[in-house]
Structures are given as structure tokens and as C-alpha cells.
N, C-alpha and C. Protein backbone atom coordinates (compact mmCIF):
# COMPACT_ATOMS: atom_id res chain seq x y z
N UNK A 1 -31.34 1.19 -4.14
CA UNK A 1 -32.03 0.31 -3.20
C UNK A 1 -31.11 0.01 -2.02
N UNK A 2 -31.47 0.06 -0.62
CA UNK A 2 -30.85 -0.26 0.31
C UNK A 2 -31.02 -1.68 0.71
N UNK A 3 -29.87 -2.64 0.82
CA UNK A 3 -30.27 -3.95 0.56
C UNK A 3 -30.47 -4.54 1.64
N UNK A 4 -30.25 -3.62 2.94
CA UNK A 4 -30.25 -3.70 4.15
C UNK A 4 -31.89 -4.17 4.28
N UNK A 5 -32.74 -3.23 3.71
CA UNK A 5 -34.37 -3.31 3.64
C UNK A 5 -34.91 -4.62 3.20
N UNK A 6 -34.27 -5.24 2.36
CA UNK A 6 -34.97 -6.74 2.26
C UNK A 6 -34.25 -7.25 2.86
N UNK A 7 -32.93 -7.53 3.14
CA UNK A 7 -31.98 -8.58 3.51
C UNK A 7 -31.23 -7.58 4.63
N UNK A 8 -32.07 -7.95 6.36
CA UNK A 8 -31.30 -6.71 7.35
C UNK A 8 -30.06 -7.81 7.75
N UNK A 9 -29.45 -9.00 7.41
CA UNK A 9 -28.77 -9.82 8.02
C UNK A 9 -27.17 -9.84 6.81
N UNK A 10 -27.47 -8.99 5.37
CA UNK A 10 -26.49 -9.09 4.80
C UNK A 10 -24.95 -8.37 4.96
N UNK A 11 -24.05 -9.19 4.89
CA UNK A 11 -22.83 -8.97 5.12
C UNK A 11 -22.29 -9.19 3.82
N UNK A 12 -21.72 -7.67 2.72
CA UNK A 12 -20.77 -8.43 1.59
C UNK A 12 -19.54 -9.16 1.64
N UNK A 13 -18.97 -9.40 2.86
CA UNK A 13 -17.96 -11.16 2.98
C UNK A 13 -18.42 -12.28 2.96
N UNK A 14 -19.72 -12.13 3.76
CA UNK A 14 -20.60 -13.27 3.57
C UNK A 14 -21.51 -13.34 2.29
N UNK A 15 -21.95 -12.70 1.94
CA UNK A 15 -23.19 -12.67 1.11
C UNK A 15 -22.85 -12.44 -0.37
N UNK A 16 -22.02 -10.88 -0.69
CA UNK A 16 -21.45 -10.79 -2.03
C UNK A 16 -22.47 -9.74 -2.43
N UNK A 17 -22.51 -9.45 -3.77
CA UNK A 17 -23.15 -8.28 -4.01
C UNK A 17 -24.14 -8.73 -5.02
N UNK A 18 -25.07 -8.55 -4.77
CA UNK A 18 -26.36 -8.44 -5.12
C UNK A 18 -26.74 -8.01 -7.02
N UNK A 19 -26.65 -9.05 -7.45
CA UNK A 19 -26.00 -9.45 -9.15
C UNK A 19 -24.78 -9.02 -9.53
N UNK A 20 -23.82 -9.45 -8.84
CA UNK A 20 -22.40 -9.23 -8.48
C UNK A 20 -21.66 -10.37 -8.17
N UNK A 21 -20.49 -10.03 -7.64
CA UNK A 21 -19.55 -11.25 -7.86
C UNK A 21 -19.89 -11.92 -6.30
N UNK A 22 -19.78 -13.46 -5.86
CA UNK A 22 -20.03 -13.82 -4.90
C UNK A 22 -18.61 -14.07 -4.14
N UNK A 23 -18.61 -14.07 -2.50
CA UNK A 23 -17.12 -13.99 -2.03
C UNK A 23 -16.23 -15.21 -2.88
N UNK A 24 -16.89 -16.35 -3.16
CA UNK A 24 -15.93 -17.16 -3.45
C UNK A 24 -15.09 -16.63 -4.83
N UNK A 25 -15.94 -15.84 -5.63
CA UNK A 25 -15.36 -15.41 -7.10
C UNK A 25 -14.42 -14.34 -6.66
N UNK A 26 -14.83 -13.55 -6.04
CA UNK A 26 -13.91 -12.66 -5.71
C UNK A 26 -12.31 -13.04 -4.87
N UNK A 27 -12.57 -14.22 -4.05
CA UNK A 27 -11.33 -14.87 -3.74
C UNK A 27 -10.62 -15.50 -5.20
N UNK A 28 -11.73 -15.91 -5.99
CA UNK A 28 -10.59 -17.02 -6.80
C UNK A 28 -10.14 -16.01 -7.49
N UNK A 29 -10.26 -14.65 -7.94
CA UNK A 29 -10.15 -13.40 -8.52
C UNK A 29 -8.53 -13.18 -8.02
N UNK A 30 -8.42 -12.77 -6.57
CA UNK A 30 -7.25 -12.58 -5.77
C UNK A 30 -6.68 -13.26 -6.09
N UNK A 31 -7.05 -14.99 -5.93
CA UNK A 31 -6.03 -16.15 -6.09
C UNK A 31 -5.02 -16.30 -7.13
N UNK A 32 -5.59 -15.79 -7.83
CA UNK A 32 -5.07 -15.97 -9.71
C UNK A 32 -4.44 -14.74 -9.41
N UNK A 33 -4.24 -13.39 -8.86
CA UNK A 33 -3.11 -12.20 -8.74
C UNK A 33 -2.25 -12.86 -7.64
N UNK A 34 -2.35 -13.88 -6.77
CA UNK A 34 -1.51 -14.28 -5.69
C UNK A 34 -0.64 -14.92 -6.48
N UNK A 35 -1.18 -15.76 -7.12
CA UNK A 35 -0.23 -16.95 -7.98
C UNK A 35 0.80 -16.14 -8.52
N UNK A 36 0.32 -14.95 -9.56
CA UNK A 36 1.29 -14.31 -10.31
C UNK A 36 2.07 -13.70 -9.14
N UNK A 37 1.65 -13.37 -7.87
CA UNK A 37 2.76 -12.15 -7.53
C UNK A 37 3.88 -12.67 -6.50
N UNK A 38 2.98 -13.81 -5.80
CA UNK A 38 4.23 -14.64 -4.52
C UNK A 38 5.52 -14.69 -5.20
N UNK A 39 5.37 -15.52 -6.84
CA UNK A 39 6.85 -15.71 -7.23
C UNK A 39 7.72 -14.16 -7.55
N UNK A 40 7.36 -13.16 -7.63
CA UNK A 40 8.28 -12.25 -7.64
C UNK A 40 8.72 -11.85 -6.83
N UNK A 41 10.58 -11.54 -6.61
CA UNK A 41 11.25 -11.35 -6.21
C UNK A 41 11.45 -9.52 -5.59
N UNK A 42 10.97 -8.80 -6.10
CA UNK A 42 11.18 -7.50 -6.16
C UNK A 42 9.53 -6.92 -5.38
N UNK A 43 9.54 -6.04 -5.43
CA UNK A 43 8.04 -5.00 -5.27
C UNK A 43 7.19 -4.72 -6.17
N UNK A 44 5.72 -5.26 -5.72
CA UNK A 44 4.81 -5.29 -7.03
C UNK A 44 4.23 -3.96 -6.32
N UNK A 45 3.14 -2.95 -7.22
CA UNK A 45 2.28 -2.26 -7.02
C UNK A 45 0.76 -2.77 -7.62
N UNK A 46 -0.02 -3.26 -6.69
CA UNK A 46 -1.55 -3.37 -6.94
C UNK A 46 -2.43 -2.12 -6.68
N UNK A 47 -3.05 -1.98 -7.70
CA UNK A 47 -4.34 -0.53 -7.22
C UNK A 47 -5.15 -1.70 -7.43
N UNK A 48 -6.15 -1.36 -6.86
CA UNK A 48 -7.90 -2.21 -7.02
C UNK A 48 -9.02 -1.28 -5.83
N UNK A 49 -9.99 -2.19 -5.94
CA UNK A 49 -11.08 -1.94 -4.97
C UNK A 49 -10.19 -2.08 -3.32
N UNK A 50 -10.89 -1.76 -2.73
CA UNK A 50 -11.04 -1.25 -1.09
C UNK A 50 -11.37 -3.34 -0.97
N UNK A 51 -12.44 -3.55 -1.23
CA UNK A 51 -12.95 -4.61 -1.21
C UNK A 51 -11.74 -5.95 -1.37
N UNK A 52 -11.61 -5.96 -2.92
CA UNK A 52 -10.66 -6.79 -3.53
C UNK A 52 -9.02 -6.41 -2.68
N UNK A 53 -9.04 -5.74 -2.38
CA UNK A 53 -7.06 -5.61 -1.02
C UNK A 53 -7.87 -6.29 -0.02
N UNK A 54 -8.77 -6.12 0.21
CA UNK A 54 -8.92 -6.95 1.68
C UNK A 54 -9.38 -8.44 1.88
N UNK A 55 -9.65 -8.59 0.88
CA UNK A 55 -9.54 -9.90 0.19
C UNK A 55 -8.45 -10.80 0.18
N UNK A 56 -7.94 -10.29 -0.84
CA UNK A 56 -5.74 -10.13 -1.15
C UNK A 56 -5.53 -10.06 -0.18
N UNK A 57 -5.38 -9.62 1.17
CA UNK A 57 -4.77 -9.32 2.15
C UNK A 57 -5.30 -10.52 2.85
N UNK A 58 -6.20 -11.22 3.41
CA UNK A 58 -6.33 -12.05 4.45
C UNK A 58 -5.81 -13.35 3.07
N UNK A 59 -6.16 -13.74 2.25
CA UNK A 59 -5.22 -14.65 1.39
C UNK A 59 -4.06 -14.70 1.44
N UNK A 60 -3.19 -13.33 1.20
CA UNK A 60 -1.83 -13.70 1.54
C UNK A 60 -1.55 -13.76 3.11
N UNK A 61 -2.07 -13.81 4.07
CA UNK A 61 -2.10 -14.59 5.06
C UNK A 61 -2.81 -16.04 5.35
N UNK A 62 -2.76 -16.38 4.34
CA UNK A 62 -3.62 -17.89 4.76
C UNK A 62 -4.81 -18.20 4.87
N UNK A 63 -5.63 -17.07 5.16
CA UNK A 63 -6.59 -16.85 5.90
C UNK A 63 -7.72 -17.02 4.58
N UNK A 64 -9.03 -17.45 4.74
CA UNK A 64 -10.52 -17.77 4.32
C UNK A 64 -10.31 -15.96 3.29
N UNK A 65 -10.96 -15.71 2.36
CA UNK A 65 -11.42 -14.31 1.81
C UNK A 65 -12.38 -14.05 2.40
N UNK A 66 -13.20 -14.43 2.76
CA UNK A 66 -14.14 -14.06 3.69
C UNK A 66 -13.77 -13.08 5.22
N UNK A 67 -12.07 -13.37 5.64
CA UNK A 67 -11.90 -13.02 6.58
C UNK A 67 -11.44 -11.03 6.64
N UNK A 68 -11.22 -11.35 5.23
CA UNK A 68 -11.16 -9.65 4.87
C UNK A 68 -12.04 -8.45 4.92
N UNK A 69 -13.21 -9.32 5.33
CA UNK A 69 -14.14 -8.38 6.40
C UNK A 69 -13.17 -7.92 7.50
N UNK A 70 -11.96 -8.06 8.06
CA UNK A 70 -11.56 -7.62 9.71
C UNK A 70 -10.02 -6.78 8.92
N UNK A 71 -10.25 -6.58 7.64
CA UNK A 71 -8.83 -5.53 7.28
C UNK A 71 -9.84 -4.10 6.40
N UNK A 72 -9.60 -3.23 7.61
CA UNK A 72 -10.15 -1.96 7.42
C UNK A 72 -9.05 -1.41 6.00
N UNK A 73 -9.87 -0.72 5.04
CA UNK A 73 -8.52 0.07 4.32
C UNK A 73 -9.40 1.34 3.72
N UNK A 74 -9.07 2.06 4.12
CA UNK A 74 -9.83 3.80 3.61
C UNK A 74 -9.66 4.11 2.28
N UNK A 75 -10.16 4.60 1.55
CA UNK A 75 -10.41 5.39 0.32
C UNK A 75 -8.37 6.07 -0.12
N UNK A 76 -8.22 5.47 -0.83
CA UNK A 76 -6.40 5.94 -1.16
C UNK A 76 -5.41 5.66 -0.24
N UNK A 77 -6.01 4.92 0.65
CA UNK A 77 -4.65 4.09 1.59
C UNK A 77 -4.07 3.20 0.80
N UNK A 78 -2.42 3.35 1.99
CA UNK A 78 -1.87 2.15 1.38
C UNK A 78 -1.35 1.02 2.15
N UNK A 79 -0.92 -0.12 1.78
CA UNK A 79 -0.92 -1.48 2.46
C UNK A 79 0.62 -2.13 1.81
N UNK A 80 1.32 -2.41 2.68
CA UNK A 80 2.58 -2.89 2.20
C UNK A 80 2.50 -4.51 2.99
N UNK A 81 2.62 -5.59 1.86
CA UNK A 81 2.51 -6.96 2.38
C UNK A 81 3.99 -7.55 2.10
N UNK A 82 4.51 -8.38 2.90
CA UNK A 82 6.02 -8.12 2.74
C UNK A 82 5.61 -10.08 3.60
N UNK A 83 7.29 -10.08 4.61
CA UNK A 83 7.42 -11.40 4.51
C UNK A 83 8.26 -10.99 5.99
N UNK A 84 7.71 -12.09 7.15
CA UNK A 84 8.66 -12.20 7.95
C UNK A 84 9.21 -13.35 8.55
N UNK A 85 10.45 -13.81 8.95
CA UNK A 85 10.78 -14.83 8.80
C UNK A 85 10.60 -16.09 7.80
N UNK A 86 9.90 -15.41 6.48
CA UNK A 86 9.52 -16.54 5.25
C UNK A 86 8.34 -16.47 5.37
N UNK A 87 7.42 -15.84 6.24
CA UNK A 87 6.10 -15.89 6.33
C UNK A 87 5.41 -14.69 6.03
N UNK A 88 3.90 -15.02 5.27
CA UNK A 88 3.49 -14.03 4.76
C UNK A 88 2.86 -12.55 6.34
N UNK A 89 3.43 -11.75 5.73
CA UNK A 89 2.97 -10.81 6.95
C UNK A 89 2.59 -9.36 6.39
N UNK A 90 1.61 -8.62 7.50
CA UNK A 90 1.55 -7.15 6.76
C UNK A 90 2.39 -5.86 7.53
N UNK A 91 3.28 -5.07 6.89
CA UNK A 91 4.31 -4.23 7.02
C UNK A 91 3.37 -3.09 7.63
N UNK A 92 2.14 -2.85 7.10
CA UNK A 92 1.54 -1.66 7.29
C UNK A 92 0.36 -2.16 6.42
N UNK A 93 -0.78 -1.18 7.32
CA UNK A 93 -2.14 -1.01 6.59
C UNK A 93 -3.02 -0.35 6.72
N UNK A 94 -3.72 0.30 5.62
CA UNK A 94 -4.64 1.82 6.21
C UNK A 94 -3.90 2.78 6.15
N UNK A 95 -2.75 3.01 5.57
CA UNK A 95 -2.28 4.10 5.91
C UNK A 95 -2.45 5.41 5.06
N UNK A 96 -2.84 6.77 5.00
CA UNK A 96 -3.14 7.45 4.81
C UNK A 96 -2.54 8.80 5.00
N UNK A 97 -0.97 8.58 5.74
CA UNK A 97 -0.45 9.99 5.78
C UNK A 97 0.73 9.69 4.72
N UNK A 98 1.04 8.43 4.24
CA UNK A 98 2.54 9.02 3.34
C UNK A 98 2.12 9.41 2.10
């Protein structure tokens, strides 16, 4: 079913998936991997959804989960989230040639 056809105004940041998880679950989802990973000291590796990194990604910037609608990430890219000046920042994202 194209969900576009009943609902032409849906956005899954806004809206969520359709007997699926809603953005807020899917943030508190991230939240609970943020908690575990801020305190480590070293380099974590996350695989997940396309969806769920872009999620993760505007969270560890501060930012609403909702805002991870505006972090593009392609099918086997990768995303390095790192720290600058003590602040959460992204090293790289989308990337697809290394």
C-alpha cells in the first residue's frame, strides 16, 4: 500500500510508520543507545537502520529526533560522530567511498 494515497501529507519524522514505531519511540530507542555510548571513552561501532542513525545523529547533537529528517545517509554508508571542542559534532556523513 502506498501511504502516500490515503495520507498525501505524511512525513515518517513526523508521522512514524504506519503500525510501527512512532518518532517519539524511536527517539527514546536512540536515547537509551546514547546513554550507553556518550560515557565511553574509546570508538563504538553502531550498524542499524538508515532511519534509526539519523535519528542518533540529530540526538547526539542536541537536536529534536524528528530533526533527522535533514541527515541524508545511503544504503552502507558510514557516519563518524566524534567531539569538538567537548561538543557533540559530526566528523563525516554519507560516506560511501571508504
Amino acid at each position: 500500500m502506498d501511504i502516500h494515497a490515503k495520507r498525501p501529507d505524511w512525513e515518517s519524522f513526523r508521522d512514524g510508520c504506519l503500525n510501527g514505531e512512532s518518532p517519539d519511540q524511536v527517539g527514546a530507542r536512540a536515547d537509551r543507545v546514547l546513554t550507553r555510548v556518550r560515557p565511553i571513552k574509546d570508538s563504538v561501532l553502531i550498524f542499524s537502520s538508515g532511519h534509526f542513525l539519523r535519528v542518533f545523529g540529530a540526538l547526539w547533537l542536541g537536536l529534536e529526533a524528528a530533526a533527522g529528517k535533514y541527515f541524508m545517509l545511503n544504503t552502507a554508508s558510514l557516519r563518524a560522530l566524534s567531539y569538538e571542542n567537548e561538543q557533540p559534532a559530526i566528523q563525516f556523513s554519507n560516506d560511501t567511498e571508504s
